[in-house]
N, C-alpha and C. Protein backbone atom coordinates (compact mmCIF):
# COMPACT_ATOMS: atom_id res chain seq x y z
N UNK A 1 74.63 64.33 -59.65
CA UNK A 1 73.23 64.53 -59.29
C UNK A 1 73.09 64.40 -57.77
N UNK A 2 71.85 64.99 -57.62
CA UNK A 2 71.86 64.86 -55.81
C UNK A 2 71.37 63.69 -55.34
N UNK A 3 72.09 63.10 -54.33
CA UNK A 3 71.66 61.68 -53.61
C UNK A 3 70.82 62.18 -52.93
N UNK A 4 69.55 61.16 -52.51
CA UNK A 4 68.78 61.04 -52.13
C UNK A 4 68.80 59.60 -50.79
N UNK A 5 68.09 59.72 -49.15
CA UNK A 5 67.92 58.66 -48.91
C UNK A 5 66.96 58.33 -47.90
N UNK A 6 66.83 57.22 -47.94
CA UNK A 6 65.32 56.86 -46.60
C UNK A 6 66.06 55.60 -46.20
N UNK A 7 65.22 55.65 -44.93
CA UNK A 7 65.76 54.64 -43.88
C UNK A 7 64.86 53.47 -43.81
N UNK A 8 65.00 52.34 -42.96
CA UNK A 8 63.77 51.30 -42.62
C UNK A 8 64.83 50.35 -41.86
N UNK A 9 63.98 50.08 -40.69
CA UNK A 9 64.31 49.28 -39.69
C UNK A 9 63.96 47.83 -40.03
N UNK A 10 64.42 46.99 -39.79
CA UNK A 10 63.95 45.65 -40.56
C UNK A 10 63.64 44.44 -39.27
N UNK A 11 62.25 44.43 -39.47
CA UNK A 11 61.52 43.90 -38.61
C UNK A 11 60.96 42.89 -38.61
N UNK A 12 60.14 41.94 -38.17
CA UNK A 12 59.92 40.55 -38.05
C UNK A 12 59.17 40.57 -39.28
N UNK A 13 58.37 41.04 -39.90
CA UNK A 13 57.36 40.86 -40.49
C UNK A 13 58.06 40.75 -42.17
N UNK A 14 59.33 41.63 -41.95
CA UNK A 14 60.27 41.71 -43.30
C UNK A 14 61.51 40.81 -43.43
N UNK A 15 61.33 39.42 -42.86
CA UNK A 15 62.03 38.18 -43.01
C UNK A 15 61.66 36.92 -43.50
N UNK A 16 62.19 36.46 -44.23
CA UNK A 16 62.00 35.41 -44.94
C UNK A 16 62.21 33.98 -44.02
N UNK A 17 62.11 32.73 -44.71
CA UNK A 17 61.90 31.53 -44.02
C UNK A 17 63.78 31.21 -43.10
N UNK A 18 64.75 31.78 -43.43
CA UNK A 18 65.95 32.00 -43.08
C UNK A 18 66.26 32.87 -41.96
N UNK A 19 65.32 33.51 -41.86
CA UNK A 19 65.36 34.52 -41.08
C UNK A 19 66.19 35.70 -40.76
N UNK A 20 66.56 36.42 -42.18
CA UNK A 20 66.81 37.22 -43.03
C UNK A 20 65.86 38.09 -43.65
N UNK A 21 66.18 39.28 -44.43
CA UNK A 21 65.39 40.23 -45.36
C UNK A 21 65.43 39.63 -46.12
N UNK A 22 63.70 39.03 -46.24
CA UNK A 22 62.99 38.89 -47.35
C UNK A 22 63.55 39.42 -49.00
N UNK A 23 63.85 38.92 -50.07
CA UNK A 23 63.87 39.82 -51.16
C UNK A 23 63.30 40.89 -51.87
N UNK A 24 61.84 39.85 -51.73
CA UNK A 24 61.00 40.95 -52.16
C UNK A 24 61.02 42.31 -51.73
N UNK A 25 60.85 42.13 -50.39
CA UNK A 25 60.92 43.27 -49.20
C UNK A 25 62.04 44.09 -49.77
N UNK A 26 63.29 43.86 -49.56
CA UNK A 26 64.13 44.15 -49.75
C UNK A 26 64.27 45.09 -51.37
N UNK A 27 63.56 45.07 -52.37
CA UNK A 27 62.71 45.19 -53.94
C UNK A 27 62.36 46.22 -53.61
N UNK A 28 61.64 45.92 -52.56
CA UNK A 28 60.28 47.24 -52.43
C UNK A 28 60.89 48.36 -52.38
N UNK A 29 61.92 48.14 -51.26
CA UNK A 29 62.30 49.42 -50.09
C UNK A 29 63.59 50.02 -51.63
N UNK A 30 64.29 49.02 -52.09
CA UNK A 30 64.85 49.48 -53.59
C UNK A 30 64.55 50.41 -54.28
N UNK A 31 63.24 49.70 -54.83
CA UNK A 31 62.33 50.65 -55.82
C UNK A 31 61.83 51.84 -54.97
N UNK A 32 61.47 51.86 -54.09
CA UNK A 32 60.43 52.83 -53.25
C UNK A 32 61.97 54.08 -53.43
N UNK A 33 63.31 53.68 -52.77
CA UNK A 33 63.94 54.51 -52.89
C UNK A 33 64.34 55.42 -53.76
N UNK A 34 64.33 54.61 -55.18
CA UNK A 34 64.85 54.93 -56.49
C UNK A 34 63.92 55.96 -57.05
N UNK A 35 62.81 55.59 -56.72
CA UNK A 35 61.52 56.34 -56.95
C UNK A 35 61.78 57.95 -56.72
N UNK A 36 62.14 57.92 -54.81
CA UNK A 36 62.32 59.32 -54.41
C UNK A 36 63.16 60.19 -55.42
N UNK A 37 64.12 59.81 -55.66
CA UNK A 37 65.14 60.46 -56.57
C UNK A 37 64.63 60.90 -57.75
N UNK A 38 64.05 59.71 -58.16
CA UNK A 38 63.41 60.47 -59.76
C UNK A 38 61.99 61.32 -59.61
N UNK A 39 60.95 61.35 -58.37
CA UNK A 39 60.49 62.01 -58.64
C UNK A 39 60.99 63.22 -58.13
N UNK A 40 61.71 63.57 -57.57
CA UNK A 40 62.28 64.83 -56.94
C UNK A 40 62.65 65.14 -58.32
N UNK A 41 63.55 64.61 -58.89
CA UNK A 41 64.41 65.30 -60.11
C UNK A 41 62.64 65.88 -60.68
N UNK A 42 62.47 65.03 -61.45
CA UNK A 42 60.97 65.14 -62.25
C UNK A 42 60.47 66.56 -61.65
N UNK A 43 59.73 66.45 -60.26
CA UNK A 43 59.36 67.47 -59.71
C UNK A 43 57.79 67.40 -59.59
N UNK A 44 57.41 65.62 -60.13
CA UNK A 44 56.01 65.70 -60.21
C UNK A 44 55.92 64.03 -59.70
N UNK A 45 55.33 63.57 -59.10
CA UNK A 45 55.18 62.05 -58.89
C UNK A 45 54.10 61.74 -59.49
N UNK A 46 53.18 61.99 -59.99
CA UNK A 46 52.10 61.68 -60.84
C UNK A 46 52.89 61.25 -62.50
N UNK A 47 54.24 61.95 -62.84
CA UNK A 47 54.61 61.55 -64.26
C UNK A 47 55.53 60.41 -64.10
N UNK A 48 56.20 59.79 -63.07
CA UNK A 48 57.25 58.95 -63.03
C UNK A 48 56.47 57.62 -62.81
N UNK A 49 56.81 56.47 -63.45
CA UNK A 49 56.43 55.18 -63.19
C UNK A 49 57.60 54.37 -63.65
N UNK A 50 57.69 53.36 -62.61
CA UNK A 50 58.62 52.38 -62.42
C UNK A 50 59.08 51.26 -63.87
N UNK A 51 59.60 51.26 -64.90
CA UNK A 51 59.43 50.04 -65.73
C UNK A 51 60.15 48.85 -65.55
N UNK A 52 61.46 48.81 -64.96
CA UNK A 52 62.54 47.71 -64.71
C UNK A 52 63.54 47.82 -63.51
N UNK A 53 63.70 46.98 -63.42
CA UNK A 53 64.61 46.60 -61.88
C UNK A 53 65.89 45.73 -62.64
N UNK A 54 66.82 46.31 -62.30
CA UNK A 54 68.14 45.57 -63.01
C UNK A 54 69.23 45.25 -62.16
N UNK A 55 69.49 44.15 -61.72
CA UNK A 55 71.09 43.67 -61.34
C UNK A 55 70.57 44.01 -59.99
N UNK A 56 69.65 43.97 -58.74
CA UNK A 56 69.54 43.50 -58.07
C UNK A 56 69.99 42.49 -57.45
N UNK A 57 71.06 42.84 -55.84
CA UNK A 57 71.54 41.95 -55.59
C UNK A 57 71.83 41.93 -54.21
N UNK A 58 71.82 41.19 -52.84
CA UNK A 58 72.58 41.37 -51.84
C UNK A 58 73.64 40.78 -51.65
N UNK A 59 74.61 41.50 -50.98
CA UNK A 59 76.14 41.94 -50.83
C UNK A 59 76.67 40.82 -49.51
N UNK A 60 75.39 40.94 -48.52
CA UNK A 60 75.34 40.04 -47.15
C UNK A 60 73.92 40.05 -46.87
N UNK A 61 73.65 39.16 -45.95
CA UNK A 61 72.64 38.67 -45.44
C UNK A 61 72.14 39.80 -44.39
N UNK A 62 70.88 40.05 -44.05
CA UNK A 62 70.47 41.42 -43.51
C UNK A 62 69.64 41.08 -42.42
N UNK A 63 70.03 41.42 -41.25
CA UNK A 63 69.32 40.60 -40.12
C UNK A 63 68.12 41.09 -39.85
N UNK A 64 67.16 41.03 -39.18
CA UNK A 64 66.10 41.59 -37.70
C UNK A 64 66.80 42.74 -37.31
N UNK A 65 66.42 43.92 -36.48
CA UNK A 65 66.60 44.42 -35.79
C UNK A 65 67.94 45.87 -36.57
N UNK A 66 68.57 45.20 -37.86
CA UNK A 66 69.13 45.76 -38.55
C UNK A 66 68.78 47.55 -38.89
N UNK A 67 69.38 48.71 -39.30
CA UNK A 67 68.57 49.60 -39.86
C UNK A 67 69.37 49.90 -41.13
N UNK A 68 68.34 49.95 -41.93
CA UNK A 68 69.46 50.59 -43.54
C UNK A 68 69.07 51.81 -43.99
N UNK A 69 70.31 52.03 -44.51
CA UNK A 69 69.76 53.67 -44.89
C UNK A 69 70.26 53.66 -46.83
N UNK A 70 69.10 53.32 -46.95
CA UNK A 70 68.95 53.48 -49.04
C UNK A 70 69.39 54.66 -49.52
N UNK A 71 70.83 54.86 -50.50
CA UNK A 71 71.22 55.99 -51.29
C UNK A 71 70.96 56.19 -52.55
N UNK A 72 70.00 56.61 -53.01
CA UNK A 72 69.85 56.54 -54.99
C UNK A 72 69.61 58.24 -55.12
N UNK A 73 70.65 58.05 -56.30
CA UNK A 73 71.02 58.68 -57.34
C UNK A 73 70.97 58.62 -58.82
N UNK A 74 70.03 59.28 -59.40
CA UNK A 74 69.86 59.40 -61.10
C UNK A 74 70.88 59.40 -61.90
N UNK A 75 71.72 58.22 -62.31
CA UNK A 75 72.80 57.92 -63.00
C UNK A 75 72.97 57.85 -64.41
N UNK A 76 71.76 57.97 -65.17
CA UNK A 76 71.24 57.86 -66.28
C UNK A 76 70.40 58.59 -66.50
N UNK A 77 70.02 59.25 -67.71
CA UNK A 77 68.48 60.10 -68.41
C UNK A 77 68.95 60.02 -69.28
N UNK A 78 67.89 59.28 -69.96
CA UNK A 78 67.21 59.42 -71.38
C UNK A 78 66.61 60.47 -72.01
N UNK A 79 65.59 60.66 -73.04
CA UNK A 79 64.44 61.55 -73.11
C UNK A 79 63.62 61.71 -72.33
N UNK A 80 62.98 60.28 -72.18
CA UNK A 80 61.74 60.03 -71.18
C UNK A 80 62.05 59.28 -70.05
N UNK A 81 62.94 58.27 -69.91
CA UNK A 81 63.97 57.48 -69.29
C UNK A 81 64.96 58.28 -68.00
N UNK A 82 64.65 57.63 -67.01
CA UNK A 82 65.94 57.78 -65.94
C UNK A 82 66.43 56.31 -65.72
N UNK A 83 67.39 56.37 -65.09
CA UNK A 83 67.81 55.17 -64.55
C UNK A 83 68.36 55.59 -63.21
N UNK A 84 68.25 55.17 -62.17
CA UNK A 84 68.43 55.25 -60.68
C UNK A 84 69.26 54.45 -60.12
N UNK A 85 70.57 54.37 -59.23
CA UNK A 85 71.19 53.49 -58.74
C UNK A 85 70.94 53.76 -56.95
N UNK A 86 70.51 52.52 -56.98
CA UNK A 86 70.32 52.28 -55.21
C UNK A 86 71.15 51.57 -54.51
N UNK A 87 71.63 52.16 -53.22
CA UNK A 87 72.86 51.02 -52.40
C UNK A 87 72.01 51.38 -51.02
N UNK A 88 71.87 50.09 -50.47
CA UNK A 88 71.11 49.74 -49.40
C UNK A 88 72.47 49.65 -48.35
N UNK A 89 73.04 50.35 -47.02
CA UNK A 89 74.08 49.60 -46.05
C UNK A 89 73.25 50.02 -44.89
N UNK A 90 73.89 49.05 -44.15
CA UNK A 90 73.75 49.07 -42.83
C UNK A 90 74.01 50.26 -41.96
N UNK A 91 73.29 50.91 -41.10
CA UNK A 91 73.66 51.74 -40.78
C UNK A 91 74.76 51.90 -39.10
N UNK A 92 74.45 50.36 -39.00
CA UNK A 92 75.00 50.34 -37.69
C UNK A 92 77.04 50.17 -38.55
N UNK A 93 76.95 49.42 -39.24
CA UNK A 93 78.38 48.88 -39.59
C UNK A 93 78.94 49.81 -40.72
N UNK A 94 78.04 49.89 -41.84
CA UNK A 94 78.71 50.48 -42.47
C UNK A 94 78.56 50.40 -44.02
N UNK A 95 78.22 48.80 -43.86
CA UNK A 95 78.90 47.74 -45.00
C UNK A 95 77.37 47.55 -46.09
N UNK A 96 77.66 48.16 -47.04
CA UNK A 96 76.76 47.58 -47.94
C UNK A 96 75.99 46.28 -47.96
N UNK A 97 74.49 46.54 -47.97
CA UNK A 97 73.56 44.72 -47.79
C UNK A 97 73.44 44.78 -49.01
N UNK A 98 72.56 45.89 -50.00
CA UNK A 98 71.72 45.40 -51.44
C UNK A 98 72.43 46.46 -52.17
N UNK A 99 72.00 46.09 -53.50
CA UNK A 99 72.36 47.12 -54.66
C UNK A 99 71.69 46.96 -55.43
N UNK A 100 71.34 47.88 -56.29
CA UNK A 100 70.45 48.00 -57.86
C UNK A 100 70.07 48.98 -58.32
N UNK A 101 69.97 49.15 -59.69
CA UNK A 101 69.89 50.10 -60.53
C UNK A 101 67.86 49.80 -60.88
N UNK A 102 67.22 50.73 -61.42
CA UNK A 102 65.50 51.05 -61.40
C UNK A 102 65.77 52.25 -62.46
N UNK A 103 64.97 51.53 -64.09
CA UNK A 103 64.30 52.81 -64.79
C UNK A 103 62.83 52.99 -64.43
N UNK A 104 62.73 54.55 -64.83
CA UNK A 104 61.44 55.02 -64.52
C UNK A 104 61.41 55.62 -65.95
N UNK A 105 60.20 55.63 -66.00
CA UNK A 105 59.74 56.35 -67.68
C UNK A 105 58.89 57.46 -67.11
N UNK A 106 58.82 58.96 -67.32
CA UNK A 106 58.23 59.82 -67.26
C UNK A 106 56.93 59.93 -68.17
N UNK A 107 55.63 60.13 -67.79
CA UNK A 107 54.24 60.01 -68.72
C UNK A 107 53.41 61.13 -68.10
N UNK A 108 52.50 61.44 -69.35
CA UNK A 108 51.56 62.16 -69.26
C UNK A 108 50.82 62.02 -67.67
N UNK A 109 50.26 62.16 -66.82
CA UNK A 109 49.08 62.27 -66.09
C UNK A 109 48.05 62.05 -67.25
N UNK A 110 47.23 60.93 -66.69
CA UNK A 110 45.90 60.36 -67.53
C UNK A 110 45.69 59.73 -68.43
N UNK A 111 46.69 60.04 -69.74
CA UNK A 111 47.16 59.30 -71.07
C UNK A 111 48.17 58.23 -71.08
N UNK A 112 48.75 58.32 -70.02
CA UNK A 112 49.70 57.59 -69.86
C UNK A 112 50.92 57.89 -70.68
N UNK A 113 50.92 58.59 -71.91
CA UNK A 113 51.94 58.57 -73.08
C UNK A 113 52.82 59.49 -72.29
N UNK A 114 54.37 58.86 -72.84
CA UNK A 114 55.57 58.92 -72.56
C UNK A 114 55.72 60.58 -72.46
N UNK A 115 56.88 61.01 -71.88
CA UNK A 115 56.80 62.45 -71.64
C UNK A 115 58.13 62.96 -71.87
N UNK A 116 58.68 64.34 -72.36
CA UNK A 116 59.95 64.26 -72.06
C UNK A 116 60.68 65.00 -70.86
N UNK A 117 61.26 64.42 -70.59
CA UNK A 117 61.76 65.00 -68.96
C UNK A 117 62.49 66.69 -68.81
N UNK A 118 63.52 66.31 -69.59
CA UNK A 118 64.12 67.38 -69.80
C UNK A 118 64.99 67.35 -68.70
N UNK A 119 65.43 66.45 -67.82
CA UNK A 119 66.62 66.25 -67.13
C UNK A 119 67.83 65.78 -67.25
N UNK A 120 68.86 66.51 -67.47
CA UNK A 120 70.33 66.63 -67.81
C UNK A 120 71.32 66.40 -66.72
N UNK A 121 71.91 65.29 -66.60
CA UNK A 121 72.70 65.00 -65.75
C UNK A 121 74.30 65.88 -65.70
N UNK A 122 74.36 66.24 -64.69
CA UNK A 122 75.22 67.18 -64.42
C UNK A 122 76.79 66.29 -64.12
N UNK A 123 77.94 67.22 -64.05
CA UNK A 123 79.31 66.17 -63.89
C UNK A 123 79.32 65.16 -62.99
N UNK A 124 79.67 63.85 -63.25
CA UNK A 124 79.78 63.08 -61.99
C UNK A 124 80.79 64.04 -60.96
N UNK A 125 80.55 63.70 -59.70
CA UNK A 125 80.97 64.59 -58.61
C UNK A 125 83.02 63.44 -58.40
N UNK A 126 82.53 62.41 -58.58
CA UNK A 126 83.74 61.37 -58.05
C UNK A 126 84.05 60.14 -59.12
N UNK A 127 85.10 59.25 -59.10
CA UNK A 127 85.16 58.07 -59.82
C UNK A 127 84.18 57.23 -59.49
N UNK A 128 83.69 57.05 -58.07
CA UNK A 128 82.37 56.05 -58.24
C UNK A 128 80.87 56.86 -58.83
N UNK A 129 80.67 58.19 -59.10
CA UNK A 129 79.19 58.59 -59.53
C UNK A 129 79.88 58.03 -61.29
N UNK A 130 81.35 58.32 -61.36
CA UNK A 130 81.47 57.60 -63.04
C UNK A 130 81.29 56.48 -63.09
N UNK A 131 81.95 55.72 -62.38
CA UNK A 131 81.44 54.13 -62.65
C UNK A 131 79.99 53.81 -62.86
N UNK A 132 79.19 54.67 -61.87
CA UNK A 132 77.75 53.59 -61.72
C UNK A 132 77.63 54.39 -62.88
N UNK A 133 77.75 55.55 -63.11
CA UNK A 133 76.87 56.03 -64.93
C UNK A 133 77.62 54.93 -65.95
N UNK A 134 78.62 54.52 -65.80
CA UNK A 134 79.24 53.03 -66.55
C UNK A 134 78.39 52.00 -66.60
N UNK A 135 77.80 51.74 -65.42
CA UNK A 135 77.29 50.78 -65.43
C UNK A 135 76.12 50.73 -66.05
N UNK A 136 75.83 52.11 -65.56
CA UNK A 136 74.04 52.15 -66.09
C UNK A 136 74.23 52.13 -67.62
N UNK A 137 75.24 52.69 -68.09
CA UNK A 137 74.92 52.67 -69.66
C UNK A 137 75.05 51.24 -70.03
N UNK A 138 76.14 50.31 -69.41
CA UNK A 138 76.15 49.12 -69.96
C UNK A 138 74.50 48.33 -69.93
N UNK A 139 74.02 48.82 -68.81
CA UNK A 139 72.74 47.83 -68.25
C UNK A 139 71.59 48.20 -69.85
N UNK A 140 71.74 49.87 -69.76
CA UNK A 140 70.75 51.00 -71.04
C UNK A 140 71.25 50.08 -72.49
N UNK A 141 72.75 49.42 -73.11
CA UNK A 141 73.01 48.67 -73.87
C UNK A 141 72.36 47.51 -74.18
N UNK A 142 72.64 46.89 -73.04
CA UNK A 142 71.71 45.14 -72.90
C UNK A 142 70.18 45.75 -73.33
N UNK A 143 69.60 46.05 -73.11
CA UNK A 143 68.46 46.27 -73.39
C UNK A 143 67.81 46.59 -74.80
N UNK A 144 68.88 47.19 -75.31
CA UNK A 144 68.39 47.69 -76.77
C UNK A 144 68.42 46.87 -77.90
């Protein structure tokens, strides 16, 4: 599937009492990313909404002044279901800060009721687009 990514400079206001990226913060810019991907796939941002955040984690500590550049890719589809894997790195070094996987459930506009997507994940391109679809199915398991 096609990667998707956005950037964000990490600034005073997005540090915690350590003086580090905040988590939450760090959540946001996650989800916000994961988002792009699925609504692009979708093709509508009015039908995609966020339901779970899974295995969220940072890799290293993420300074001030830092810039990251967020990669997510739709590693999973369901019927109505995507699942999104996000890797947050640094853009100055290199080195992976965050990681996490984000389902989105596709819905009506207005009714809210579930929708079906009709998005078919195409060959993984490499051994890591197989792994994370590994993973995501293990995460799609736990759940059921």
């Amino acid at each position: 599937m096609k990667e998707y990514v956005a950037t964000h400079l990490v600034k005073g206001e997005d540090l915690n009492h350590h003086g580090t990226l905040f988590a939450a913060r760090g959540a946001a810019w996650l989800v916000e990313s994961a988002f792009i991907a699925a609504a692009c796939a979708q093709g509508d941002t009015s039908q995609v909404v966020c339901r779970n955040l899974h295995d969220m984690y940072f890799k290293k500590p993420v300074q001030k002044g830092s810039v990251l550049s967020f990669k997510s890719r739709i590693v999973y589809a369901g019927r109505t279901s995507l699942m999104v894997r996000v890797s947050g790195s640094d853009v100055m070094t290199g080195q992976e800060a965050i990681e996490g996987y984000v389902t989105f459930v596709t819905v009506e506009e207005g009714t809210g009721q579930k929708l079906v997507h009709g998005i078919v994940l195409d060959e993984a391109q490499d051994e890591a687009e197989r792994a994370q679809r590994e993973q995501a199915e293990m995460i799609c398991s736990r759940k059921r």
